[in-house]
N, C-alpha and C. Protein backbone atom coordinates (compact mmCIF):
# COMPACT_ATOMS: atom_id res chain seq x y z
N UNK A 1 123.88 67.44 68.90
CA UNK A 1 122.49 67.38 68.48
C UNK A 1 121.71 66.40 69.37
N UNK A 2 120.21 66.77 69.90
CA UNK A 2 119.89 65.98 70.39
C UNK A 2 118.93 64.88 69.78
N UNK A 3 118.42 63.70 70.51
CA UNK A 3 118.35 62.68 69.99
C UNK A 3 116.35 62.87 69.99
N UNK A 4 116.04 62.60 69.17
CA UNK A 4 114.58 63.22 68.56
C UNK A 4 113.90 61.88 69.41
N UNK A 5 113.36 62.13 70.36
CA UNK A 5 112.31 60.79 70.91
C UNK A 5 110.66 61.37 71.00
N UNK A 6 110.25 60.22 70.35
CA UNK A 6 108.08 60.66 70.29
C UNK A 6 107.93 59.85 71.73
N UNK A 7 107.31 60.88 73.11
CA UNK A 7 106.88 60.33 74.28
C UNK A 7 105.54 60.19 74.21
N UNK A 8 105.16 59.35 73.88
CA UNK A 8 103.83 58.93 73.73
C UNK A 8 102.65 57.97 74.73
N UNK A 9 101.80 59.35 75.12
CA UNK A 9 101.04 59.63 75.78
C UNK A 9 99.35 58.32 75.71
N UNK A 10 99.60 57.39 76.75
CA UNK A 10 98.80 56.61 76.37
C UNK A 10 97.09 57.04 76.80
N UNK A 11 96.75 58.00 77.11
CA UNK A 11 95.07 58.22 76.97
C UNK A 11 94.86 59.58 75.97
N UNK A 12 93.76 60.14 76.37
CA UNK A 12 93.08 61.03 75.67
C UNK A 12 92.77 62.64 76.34
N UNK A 13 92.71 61.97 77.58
CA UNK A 13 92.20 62.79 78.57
C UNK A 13 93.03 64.11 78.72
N UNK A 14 92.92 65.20 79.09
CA UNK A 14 93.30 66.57 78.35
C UNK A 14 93.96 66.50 79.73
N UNK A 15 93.22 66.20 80.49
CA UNK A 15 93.99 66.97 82.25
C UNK A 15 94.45 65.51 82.95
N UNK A 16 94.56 64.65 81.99
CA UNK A 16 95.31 63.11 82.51
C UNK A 16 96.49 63.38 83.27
N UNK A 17 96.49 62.21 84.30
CA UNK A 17 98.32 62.53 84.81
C UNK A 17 99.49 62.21 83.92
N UNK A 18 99.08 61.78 82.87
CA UNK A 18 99.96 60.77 81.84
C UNK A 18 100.13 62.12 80.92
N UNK A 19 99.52 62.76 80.66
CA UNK A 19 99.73 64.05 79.68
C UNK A 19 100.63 65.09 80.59
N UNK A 20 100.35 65.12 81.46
CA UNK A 20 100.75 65.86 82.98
C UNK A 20 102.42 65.67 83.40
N UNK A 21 102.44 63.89 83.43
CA UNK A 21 104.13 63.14 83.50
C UNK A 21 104.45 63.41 82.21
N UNK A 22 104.71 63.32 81.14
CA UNK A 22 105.12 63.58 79.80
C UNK A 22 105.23 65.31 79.47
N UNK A 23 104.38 65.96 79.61
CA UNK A 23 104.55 67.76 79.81
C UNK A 23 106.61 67.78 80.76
N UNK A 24 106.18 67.15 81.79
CA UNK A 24 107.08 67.03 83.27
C UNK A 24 108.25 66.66 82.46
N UNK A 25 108.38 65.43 81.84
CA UNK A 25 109.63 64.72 81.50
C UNK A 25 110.62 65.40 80.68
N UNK A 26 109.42 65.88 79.60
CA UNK A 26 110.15 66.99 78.39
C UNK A 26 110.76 68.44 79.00
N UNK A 27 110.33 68.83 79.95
CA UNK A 27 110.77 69.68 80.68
C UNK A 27 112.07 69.62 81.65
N UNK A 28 112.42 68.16 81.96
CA UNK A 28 113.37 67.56 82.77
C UNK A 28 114.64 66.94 81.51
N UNK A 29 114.22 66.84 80.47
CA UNK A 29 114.74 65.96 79.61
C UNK A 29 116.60 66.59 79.72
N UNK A 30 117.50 65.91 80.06
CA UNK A 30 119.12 66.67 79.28
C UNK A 30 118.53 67.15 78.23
N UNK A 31 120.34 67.70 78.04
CA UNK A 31 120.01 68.59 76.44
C UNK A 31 120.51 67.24 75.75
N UNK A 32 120.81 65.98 76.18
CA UNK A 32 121.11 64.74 74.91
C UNK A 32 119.55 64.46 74.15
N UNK A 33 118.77 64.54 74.92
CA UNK A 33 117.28 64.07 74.23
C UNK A 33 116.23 65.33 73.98
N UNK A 34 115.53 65.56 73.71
CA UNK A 34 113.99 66.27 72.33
C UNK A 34 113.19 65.79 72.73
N UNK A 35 112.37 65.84 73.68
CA UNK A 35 110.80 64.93 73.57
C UNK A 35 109.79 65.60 73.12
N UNK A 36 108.88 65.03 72.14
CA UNK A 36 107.62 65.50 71.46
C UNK A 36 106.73 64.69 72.42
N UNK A 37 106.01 65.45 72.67
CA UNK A 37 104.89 64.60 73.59
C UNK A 37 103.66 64.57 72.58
N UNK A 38 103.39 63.26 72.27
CA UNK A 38 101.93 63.15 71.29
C UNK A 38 100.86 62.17 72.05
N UNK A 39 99.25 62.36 71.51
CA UNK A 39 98.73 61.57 71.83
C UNK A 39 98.37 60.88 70.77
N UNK A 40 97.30 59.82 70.95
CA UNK A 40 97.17 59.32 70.17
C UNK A 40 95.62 59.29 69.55
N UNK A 41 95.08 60.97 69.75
CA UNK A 41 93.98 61.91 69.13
C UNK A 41 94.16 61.59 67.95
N UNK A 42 93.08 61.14 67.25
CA UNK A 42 93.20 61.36 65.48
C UNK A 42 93.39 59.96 64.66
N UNK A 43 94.12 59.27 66.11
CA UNK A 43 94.52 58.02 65.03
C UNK A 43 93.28 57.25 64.76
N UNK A 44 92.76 56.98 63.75
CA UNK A 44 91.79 56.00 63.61
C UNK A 44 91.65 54.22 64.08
N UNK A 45 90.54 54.20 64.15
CA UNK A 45 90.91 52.55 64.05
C UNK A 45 91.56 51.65 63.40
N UNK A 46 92.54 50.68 63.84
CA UNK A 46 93.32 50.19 63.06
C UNK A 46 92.35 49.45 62.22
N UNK A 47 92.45 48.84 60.61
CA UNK A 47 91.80 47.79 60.08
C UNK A 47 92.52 47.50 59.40
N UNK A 48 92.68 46.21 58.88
CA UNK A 48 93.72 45.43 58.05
C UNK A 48 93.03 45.65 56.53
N UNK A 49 92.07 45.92 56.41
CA UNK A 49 91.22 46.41 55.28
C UNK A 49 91.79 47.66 54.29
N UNK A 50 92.31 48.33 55.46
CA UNK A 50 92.73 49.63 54.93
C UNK A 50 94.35 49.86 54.58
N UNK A 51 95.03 48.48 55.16
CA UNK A 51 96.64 48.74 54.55
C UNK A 51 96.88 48.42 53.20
N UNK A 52 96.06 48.61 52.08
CA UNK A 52 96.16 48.48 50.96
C UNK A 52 96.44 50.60 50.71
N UNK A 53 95.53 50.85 51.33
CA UNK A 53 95.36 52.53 51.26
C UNK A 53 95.17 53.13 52.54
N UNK A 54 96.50 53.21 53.65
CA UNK A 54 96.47 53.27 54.54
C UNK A 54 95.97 55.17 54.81
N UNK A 55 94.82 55.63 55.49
CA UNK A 55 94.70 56.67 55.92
C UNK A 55 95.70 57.88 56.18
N UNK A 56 95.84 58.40 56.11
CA UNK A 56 96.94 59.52 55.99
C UNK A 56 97.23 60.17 57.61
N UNK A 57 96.48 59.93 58.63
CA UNK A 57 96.42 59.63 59.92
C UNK A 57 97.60 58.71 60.15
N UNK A 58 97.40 57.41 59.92
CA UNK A 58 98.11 55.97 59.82
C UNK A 58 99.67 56.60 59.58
N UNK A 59 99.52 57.29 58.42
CA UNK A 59 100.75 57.92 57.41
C UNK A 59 101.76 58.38 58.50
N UNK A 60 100.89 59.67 59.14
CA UNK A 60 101.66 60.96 59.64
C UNK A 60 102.16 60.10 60.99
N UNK A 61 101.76 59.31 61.68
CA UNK A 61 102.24 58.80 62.84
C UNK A 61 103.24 57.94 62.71
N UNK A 62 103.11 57.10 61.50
CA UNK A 62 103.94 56.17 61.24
C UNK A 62 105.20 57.09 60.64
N UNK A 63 105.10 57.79 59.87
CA UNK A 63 106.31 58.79 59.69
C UNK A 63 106.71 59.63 61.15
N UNK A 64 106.10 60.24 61.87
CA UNK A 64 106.61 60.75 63.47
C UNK A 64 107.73 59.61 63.88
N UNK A 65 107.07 58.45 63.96
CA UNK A 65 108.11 57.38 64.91
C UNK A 65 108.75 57.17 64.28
N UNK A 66 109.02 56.58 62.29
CA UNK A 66 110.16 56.20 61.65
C UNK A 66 111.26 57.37 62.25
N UNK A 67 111.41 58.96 62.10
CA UNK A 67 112.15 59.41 62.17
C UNK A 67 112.78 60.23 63.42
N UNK A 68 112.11 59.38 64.63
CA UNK A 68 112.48 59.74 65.92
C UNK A 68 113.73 58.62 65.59
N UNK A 69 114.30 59.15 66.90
CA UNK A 69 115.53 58.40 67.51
C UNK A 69 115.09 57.50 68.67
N UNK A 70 113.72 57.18 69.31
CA UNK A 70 113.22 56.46 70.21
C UNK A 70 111.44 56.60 70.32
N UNK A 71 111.27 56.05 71.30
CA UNK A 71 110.23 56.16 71.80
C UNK A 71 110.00 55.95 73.38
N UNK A 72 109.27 56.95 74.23
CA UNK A 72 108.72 56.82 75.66
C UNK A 72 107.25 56.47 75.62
N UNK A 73 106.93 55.43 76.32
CA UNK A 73 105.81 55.35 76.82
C UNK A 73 105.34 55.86 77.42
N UNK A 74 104.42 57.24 78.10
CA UNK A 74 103.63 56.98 79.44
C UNK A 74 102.32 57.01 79.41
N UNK A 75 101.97 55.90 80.10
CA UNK A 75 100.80 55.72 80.11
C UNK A 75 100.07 55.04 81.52
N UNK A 76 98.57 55.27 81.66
CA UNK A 76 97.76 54.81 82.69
C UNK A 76 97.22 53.43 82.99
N UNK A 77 96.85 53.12 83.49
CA UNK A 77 96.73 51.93 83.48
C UNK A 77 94.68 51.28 83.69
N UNK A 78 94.89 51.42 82.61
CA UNK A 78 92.71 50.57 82.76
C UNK A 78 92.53 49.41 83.00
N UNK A 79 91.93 49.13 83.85
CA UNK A 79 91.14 47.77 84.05
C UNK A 79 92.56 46.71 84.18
N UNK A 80 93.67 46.88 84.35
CA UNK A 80 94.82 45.89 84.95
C UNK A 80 95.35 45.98 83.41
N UNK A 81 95.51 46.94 82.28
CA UNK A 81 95.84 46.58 81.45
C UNK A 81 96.32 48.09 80.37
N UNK A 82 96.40 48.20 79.29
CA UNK A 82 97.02 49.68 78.66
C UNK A 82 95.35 49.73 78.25
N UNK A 83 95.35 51.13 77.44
CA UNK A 83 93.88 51.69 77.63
C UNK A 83 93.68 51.58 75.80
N UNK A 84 92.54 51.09 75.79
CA UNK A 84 92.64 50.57 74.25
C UNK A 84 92.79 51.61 72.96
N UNK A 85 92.89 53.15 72.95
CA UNK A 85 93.94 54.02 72.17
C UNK A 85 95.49 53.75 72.12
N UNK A 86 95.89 53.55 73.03
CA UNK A 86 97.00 53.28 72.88
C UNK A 86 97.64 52.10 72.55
N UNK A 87 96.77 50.85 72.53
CA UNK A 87 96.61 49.70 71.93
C UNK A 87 96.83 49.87 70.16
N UNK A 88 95.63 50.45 70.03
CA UNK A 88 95.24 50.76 68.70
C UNK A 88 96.39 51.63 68.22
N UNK A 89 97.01 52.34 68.69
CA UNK A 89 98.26 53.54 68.09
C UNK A 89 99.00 52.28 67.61
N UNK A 90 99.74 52.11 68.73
CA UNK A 90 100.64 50.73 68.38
C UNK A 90 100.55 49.83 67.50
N UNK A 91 99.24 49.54 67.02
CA UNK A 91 98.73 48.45 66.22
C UNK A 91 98.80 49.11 64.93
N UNK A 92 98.41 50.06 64.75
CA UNK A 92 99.00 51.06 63.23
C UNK A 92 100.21 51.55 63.11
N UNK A 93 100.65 51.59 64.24
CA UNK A 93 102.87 51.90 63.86
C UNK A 93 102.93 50.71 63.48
N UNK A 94 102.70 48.86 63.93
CA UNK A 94 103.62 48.24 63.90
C UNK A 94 102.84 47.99 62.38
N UNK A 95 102.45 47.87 61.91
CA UNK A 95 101.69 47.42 60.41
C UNK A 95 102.64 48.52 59.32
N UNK A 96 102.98 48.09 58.05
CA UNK A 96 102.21 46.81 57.61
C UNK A 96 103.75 45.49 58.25
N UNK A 97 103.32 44.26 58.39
CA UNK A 97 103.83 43.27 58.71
C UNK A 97 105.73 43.45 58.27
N UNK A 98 105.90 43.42 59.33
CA UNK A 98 107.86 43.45 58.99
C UNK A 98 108.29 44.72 58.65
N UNK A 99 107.54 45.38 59.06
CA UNK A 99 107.87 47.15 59.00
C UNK A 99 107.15 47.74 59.84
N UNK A 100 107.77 47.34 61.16
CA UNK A 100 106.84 48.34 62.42
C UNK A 100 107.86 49.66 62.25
N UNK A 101 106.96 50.73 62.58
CA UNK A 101 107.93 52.09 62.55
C UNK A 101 108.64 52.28 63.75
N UNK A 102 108.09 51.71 64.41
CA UNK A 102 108.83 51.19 66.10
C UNK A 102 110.38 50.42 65.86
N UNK A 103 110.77 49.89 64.78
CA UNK A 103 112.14 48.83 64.90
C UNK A 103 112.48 49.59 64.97
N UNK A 104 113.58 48.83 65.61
CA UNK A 104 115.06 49.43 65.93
C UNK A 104 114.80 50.32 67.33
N UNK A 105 114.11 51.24 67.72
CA UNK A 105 113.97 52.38 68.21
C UNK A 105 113.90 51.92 69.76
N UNK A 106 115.26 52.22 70.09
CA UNK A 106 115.20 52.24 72.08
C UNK A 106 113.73 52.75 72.17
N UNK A 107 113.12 51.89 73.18
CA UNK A 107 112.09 52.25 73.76
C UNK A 107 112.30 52.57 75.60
N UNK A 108 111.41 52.97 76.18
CA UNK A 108 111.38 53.35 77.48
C UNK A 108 109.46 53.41 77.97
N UNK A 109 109.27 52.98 79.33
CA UNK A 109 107.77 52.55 79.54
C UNK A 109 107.84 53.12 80.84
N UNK A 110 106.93 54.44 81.56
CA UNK A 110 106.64 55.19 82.44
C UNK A 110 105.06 54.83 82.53
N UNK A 111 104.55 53.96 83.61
CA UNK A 111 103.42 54.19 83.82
C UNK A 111 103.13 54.64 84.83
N UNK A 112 101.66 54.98 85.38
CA UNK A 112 101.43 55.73 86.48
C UNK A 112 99.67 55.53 87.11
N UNK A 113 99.43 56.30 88.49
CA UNK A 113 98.13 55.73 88.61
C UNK A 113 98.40 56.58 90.34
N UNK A 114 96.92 57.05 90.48
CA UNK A 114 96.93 58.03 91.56
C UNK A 114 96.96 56.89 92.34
N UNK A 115 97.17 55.40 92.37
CA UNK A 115 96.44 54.30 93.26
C UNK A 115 98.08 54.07 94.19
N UNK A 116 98.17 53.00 94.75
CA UNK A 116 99.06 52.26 95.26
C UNK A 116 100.24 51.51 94.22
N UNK A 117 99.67 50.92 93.08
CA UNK A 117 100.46 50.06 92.44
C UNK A 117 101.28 50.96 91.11
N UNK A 118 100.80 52.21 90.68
CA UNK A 118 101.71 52.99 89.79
C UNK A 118 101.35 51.95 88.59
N UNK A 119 100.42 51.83 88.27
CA UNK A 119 100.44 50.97 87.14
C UNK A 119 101.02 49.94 86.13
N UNK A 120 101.36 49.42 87.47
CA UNK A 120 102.67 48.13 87.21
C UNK A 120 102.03 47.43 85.95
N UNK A 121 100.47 46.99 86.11
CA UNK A 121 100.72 45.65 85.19
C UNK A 121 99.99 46.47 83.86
N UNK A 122 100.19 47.63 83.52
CA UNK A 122 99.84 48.25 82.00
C UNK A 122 101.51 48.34 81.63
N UNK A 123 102.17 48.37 82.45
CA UNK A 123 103.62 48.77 81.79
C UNK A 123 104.09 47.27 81.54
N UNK A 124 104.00 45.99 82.30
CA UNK A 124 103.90 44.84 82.11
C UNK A 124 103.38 44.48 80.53
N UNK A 125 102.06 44.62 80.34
CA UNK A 125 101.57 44.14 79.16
C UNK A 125 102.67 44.83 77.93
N UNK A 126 102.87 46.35 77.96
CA UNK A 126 103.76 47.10 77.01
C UNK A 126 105.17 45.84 76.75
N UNK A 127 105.39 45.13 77.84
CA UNK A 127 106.82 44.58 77.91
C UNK A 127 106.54 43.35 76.98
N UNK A 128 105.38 43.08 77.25
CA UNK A 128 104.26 41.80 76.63
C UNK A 128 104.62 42.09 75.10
N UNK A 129 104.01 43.36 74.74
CA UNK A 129 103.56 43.51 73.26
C UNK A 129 104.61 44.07 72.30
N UNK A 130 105.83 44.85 73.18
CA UNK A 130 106.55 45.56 72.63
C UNK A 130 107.54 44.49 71.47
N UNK A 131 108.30 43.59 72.36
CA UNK A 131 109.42 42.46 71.62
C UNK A 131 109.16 42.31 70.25
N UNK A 132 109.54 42.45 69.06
CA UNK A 132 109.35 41.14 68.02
C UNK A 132 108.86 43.09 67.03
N UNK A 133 108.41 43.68 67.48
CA UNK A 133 108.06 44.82 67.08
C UNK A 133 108.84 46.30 67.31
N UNK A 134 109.36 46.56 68.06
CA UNK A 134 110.63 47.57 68.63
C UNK A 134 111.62 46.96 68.70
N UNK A 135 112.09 48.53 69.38
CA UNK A 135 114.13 48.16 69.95
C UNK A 135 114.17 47.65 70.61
N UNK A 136 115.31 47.77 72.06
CA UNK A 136 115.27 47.53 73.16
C UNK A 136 114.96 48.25 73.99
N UNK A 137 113.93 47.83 74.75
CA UNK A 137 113.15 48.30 75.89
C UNK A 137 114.48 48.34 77.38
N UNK A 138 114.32 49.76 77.50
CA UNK A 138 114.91 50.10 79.19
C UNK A 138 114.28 49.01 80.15
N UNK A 139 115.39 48.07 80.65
CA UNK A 139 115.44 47.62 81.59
C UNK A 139 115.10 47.84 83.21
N UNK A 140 116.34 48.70 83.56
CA UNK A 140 116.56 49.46 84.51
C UNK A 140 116.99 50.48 84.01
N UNK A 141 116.59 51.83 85.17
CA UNK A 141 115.36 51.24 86.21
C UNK A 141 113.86 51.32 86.01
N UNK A 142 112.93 50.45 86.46
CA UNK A 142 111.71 50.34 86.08
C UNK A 142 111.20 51.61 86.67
N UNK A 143 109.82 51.85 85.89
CA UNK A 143 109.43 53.26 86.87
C UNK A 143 107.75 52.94 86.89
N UNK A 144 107.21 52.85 88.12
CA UNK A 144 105.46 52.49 88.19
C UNK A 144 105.10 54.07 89.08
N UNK A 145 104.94 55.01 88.33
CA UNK A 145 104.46 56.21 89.48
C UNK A 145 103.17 56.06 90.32
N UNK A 146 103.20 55.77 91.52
CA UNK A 146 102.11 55.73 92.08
C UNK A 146 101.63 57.14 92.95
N UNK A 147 100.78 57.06 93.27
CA UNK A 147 100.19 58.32 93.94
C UNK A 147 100.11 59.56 93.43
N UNK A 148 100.23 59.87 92.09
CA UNK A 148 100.29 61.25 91.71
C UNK A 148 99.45 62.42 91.20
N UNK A 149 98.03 61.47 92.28
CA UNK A 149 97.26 62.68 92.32
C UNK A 149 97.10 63.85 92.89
N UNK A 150 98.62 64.27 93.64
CA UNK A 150 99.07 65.34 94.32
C UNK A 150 100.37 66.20 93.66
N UNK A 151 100.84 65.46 92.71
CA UNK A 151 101.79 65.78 92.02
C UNK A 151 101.94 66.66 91.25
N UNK A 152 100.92 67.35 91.08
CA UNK A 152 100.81 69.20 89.91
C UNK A 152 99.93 69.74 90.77
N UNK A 153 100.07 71.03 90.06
CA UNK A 153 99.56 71.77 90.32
C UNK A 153 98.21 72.71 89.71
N UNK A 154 97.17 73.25 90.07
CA UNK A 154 96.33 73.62 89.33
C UNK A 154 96.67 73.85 87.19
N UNK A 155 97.85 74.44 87.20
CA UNK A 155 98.61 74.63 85.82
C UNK A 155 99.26 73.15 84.99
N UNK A 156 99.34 72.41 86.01
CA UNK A 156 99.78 70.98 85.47
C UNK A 156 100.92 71.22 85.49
N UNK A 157 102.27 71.80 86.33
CA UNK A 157 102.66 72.20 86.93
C UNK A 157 103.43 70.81 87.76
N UNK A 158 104.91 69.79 87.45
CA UNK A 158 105.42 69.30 88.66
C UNK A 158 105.46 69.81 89.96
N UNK A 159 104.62 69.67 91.45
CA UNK A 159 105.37 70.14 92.37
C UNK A 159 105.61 69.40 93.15
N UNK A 160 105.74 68.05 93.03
CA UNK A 160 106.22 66.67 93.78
C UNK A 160 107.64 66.57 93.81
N UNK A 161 107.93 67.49 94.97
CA UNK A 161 110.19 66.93 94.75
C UNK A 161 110.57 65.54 94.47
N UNK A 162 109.84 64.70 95.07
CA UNK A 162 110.22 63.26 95.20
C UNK A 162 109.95 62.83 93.89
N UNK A 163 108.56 63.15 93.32
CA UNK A 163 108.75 62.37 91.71
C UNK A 163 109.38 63.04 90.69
N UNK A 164 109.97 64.57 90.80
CA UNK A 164 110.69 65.12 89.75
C UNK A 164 112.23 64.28 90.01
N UNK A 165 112.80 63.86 91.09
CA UNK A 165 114.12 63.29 91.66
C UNK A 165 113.88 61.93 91.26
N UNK A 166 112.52 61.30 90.62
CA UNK A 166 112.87 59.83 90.48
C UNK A 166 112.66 59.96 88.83
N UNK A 167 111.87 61.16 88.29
CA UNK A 167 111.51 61.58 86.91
C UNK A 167 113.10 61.59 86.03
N UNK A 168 113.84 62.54 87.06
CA UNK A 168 115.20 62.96 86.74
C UNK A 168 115.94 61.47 86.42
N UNK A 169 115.82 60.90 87.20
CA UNK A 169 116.89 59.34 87.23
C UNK A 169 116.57 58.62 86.09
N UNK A 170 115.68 58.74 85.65
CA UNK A 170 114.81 57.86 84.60
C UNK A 170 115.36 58.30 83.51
N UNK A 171 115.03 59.69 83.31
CA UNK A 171 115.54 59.81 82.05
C UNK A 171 116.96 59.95 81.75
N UNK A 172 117.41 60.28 82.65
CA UNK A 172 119.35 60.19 82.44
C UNK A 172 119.54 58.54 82.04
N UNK A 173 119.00 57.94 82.90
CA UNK A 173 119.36 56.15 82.73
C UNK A 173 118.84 55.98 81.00
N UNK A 174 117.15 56.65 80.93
CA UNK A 174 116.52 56.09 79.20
C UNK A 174 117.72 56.92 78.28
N UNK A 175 118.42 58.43 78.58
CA UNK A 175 119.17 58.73 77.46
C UNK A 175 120.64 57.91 77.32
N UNK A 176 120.97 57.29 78.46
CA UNK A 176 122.10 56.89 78.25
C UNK A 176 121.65 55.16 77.42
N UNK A 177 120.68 54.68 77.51
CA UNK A 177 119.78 53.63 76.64
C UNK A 177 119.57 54.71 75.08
N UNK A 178 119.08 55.33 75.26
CA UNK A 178 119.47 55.48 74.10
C UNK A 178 120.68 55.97 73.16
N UNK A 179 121.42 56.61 73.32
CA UNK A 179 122.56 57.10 73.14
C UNK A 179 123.66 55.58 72.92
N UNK A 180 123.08 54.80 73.72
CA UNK A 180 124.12 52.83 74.08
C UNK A 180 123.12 51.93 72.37
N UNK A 181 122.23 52.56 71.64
CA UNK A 181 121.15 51.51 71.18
C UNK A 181 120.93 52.47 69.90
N UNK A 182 122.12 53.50 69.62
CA UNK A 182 121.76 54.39 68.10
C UNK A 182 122.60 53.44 67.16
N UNK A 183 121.89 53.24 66.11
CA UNK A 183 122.89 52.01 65.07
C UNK A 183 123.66 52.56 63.61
């Protein structure tokens, strides 16, 4: 059976490369891992107001991640930092206090960016915010995709050999993290 992971898609944007790498991954995935690729459409604003009667939004996401077997990050990188939906997702899994739906759950962090740097320092901050709230975060190997505004195709479509061959490595290394981190 394979191992149920929510790859979660840090923007909004319909024709994003981050919706684009996550389509790619689930498609590359072994048969050890399942990826659901979600965004984080729908989720409302987090408010501490409302965890008395948490929105049913709040509900359905926070139930998605309790009953995955992990979680993938991928996401873009704004302004040197994660893009504030995906901030906000996070901030309603990890609530209410000492019950993030994230514990326990191997995590894994794919960022990306048509630029030079592959969005090193949004996957940085994730490393920032994740601890104290999740599993254990994949180490090695790190993955910053840079340049991949050549990387699909009109259909959204992998046709980058080189990033499906570093896509491939990633996730064999995140399933064997997860498969090393089931309790």
């Amino acid at each position: 059976m394979a191992y149920q992971i929510v790859t979660l898609v840090g923007s909004l944007r319909k024709e994003g490369f981050s919706i684009k790498i996550a389509n790619a991954l689930a498609k590359l995935a072994p048969s050890s891992l399942s990826l659901e690729v979600v965004t984080p459409a729908g989720i409302s604003f987090f408010n501490q107001d409302l965890e008395g009667a948490p929105p049913s939004d709040w509900l359905a996401f926070r139930e998605k991640l309790q009953k995955s077997n992990g979680v993938l990050f991928v996401t873009p990188e704004y302004n040197r930092s994660i893009p504030g939906v995906l901030k906000n997702a996070i901030d309603v899994a990890s609530r209410p206090y000492g019950k993030s739906s994230f514990n326990g759950k191997p995590v894994g962090i794919v960022s990306n960016s048509p630029g030079p740097l592959g969005g090193v320092s949004a996957a940085k901050h994730l490393q920032n915010i994740l601890p104290g709230i999740a599993g254990p975060i994949l180490q090695q190997p790190e993955i910053y995709l840079n340049g991949v505004g050549d990387a699909f195709d009109a259909a959204g479509n992998l046709t980058k050999d080189s990033l499906k061959t570093v896509l491939q490595q990633y996730l064999d290394a995140f399933a064997a993290h997860v498969a090393k981190n089931q309790g």
